[in-house]
C-alpha atoms as a PDB file:
ATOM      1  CA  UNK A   1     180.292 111.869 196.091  1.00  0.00           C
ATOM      2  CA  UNK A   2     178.696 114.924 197.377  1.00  0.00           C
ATOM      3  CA  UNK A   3     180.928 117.869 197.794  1.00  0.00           C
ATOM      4  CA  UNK A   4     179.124 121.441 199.221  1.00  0.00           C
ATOM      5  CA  UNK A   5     181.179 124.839 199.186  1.00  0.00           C
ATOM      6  CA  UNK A   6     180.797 127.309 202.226  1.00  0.00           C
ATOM      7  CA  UNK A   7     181.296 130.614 200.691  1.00  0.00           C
ATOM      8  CA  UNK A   8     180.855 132.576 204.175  1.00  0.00           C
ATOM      9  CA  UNK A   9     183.675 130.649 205.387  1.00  0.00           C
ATOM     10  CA  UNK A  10     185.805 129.520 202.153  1.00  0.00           C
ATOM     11  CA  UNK A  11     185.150 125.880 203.046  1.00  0.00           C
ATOM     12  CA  UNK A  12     184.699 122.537 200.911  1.00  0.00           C
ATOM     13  CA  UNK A  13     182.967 119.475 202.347  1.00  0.00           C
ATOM     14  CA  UNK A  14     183.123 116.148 200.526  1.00  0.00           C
ATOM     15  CA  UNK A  15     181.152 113.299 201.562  1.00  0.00           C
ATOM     16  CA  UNK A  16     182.352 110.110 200.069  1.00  0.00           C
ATOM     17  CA  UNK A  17     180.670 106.879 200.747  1.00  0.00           C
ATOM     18  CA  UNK A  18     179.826 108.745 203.996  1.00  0.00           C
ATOM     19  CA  UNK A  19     183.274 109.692 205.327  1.00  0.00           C
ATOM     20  CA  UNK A  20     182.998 113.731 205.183  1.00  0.00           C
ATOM     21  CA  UNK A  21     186.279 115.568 205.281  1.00  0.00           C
ATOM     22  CA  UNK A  22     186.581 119.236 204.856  1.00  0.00           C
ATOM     23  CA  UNK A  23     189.245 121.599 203.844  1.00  0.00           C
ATOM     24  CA  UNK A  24     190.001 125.546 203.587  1.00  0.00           C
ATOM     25  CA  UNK A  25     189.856 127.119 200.194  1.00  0.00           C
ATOM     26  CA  UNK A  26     190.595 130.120 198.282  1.00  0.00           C
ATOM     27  CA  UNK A  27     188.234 131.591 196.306  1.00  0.00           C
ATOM     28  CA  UNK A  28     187.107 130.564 192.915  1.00  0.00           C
ATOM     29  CA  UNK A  29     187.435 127.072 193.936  1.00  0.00           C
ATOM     30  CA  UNK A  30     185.502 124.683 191.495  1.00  0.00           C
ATOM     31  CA  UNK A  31     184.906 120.909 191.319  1.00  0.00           C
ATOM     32  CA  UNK A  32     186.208 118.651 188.652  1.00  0.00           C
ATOM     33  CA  UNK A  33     182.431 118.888 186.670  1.00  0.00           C
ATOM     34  CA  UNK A  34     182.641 122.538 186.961  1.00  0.00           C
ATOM     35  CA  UNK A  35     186.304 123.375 186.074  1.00  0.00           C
ATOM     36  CA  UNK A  36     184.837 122.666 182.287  1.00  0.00           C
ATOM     37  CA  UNK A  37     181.864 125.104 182.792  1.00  0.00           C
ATOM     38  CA  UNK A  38     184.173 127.523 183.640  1.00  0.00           C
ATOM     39  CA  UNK A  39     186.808 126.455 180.419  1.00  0.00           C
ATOM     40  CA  UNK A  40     183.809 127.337 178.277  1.00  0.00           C
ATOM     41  CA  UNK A  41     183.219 130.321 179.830  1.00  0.00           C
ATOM     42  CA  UNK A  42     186.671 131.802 179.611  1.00  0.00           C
ATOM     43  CA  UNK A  43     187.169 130.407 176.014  1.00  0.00           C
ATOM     44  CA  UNK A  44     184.041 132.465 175.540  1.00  0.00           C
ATOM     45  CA  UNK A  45     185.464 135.646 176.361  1.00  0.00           C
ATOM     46  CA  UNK A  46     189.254 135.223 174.976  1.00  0.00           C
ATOM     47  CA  UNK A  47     190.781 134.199 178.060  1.00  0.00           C
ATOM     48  CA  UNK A  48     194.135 132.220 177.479  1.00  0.00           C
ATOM     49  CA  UNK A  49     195.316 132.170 180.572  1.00  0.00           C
ATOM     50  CA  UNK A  50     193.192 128.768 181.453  1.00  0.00           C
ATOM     51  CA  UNK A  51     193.827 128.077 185.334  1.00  0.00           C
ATOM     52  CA  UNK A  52     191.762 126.456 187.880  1.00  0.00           C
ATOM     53  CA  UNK A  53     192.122 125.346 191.537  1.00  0.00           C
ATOM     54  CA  UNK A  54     189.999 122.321 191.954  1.00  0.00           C
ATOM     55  CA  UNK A  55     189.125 120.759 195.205  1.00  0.00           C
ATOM     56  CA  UNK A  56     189.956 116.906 194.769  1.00  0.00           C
ATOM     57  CA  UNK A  57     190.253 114.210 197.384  1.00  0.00           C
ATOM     58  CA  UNK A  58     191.270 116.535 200.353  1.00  0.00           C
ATOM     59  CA  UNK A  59     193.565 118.587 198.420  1.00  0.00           C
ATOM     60  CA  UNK A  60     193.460 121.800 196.511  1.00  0.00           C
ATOM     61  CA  UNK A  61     194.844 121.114 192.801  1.00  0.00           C
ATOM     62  CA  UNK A  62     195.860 123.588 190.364  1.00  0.00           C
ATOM     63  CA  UNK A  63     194.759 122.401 186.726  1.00  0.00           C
ATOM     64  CA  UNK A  64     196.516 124.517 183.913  1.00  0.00           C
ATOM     65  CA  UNK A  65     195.744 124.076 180.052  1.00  0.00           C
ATOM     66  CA  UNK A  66     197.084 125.350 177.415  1.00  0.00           C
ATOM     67  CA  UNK A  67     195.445 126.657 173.912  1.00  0.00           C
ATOM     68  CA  UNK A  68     197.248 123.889 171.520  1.00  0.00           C
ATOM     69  CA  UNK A  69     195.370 125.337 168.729  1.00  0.00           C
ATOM     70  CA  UNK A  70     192.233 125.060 166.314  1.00  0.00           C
ATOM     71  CA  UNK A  71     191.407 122.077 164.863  1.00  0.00           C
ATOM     72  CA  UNK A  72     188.371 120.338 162.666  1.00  0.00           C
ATOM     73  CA  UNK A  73     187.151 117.711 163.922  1.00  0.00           C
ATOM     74  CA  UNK A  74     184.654 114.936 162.253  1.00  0.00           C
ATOM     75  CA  UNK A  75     182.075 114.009 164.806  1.00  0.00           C
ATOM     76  CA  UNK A  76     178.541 112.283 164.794  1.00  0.00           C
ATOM     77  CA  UNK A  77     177.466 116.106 164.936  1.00  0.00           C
ATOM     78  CA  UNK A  78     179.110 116.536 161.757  1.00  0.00           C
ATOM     79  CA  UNK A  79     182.083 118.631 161.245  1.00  0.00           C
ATOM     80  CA  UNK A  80     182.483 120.961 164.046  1.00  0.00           C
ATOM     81  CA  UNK A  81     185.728 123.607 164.316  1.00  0.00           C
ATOM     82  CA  UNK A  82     186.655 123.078 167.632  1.00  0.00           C
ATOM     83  CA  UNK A  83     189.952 124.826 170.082  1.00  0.00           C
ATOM     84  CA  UNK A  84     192.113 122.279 171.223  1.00  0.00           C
ATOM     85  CA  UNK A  85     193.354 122.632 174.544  1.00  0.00           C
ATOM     86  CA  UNK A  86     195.463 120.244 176.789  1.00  0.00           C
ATOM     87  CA  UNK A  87     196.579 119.541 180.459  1.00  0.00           C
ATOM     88  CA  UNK A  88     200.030 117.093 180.992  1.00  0.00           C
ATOM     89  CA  UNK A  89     200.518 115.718 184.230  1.00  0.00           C
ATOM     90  CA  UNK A  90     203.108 113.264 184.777  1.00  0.00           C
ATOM     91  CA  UNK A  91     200.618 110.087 184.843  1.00  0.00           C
ATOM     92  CA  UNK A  92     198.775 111.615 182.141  1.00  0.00           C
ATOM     93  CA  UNK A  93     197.639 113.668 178.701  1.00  0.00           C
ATOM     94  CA  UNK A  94     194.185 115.157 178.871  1.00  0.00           C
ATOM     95  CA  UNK A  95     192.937 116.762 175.706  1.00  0.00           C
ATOM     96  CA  UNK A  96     189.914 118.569 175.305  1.00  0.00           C
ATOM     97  CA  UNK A  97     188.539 119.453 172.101  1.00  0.00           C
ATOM     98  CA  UNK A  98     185.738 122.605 173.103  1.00  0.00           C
ATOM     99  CA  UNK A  99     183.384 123.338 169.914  1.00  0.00           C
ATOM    100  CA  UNK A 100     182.915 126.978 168.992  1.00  0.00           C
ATOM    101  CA  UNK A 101     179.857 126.784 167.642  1.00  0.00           C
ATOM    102  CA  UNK A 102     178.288 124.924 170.528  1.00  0.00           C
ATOM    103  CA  UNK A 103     179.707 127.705 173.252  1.00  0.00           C
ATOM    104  CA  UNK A 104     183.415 125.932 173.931  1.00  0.00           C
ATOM    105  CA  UNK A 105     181.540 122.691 174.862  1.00  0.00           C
ATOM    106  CA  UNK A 106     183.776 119.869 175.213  1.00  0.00           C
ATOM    107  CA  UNK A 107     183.132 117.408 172.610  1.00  0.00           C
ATOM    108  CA  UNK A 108     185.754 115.219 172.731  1.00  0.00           C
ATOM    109  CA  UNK A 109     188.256 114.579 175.481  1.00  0.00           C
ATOM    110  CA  UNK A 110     191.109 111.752 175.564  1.00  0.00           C
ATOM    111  CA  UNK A 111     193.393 110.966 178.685  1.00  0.00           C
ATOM    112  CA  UNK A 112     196.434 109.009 177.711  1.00  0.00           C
ATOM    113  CA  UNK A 113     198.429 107.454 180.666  1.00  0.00           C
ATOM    114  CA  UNK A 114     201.157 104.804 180.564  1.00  0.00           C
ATOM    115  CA  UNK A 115     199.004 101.930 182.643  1.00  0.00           C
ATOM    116  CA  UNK A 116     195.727 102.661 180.805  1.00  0.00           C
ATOM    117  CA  UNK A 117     196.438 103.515 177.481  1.00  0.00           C
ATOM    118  CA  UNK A 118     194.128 105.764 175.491  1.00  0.00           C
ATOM    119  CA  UNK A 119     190.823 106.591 176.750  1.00  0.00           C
ATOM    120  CA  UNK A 120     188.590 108.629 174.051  1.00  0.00           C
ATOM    121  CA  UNK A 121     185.195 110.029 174.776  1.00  0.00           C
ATOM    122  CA  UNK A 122     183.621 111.742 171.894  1.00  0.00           C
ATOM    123  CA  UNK A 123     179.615 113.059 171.631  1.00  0.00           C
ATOM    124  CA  UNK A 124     177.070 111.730 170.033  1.00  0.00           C
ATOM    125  CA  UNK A 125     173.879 113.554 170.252  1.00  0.00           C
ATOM    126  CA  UNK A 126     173.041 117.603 171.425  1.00  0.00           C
ATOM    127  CA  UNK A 127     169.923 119.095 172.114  1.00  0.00           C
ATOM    128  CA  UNK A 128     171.241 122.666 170.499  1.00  0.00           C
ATOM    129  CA  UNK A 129     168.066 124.365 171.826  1.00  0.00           C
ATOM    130  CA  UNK A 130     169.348 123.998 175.442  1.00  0.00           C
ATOM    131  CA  UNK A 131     172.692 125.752 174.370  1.00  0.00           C
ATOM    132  CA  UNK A 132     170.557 128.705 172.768  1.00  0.00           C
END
């Protein structure tokens, strides 16, 4: 999947499996890999208001988390004092753990959904010189 944004003209193209389609969007559009750079940014500065449109499959989705709380969490890192933040859809519970010591970087997420169950995806190793 390859998607390119056209600032100039407030355009998304996404080329999947080599079927482009495009689509209009408003600005400060992200992907759903940059959505979380842009989490850890506005953690960063106090925002709590965390709201993102995000360009998905054709359509322009509007992610919204909210700031659950603080929470320790033990983690092959160690113990790391993380905020807790989550998104509810109706198919699903996303959770996102964002470490303050590592600059709100999510690391641990869990989706829960009726068909799947639990999915958990915690980290395991950082290079903490690249976060410096």
């Amino acid at each position: 999947i390859e998607l390119t944004f056209n600032w100039h003209e407030n355009i998304v193209t996404n080329v999947i499996d080599g079927a482009p389609w495009k689509m209009k969007i408003p600005d400060g559009t992200v992907d759903k890999l940059l959505y979380q750079l842009a989490i850890m940014h506005d953690l960063a500065k106090g925002i709590t208001e965390l709201r993102y449109k995000v360009a998905d499959g054709g359509k322009l989705k509007l992610f919204r988390f909210d700031i659950i709380g603080e929470e320790t969490l033990s983690t092959p890192l160690g113990t790391v004092q993380t905020v807790k933040i989550q998104r509810s859809e109706s198919k699903r519970l996303t959770t996102i753990w964002c470490a303050k010591k590592y600059h709100y970087l999510p690391i641990q997420i869990e989706q829960k959904n009726q068909q799947r169950g639990l999915l958990r995806l915690t980290i395991e190793t950082l290079n903490s010189d690249s976060l410096n």
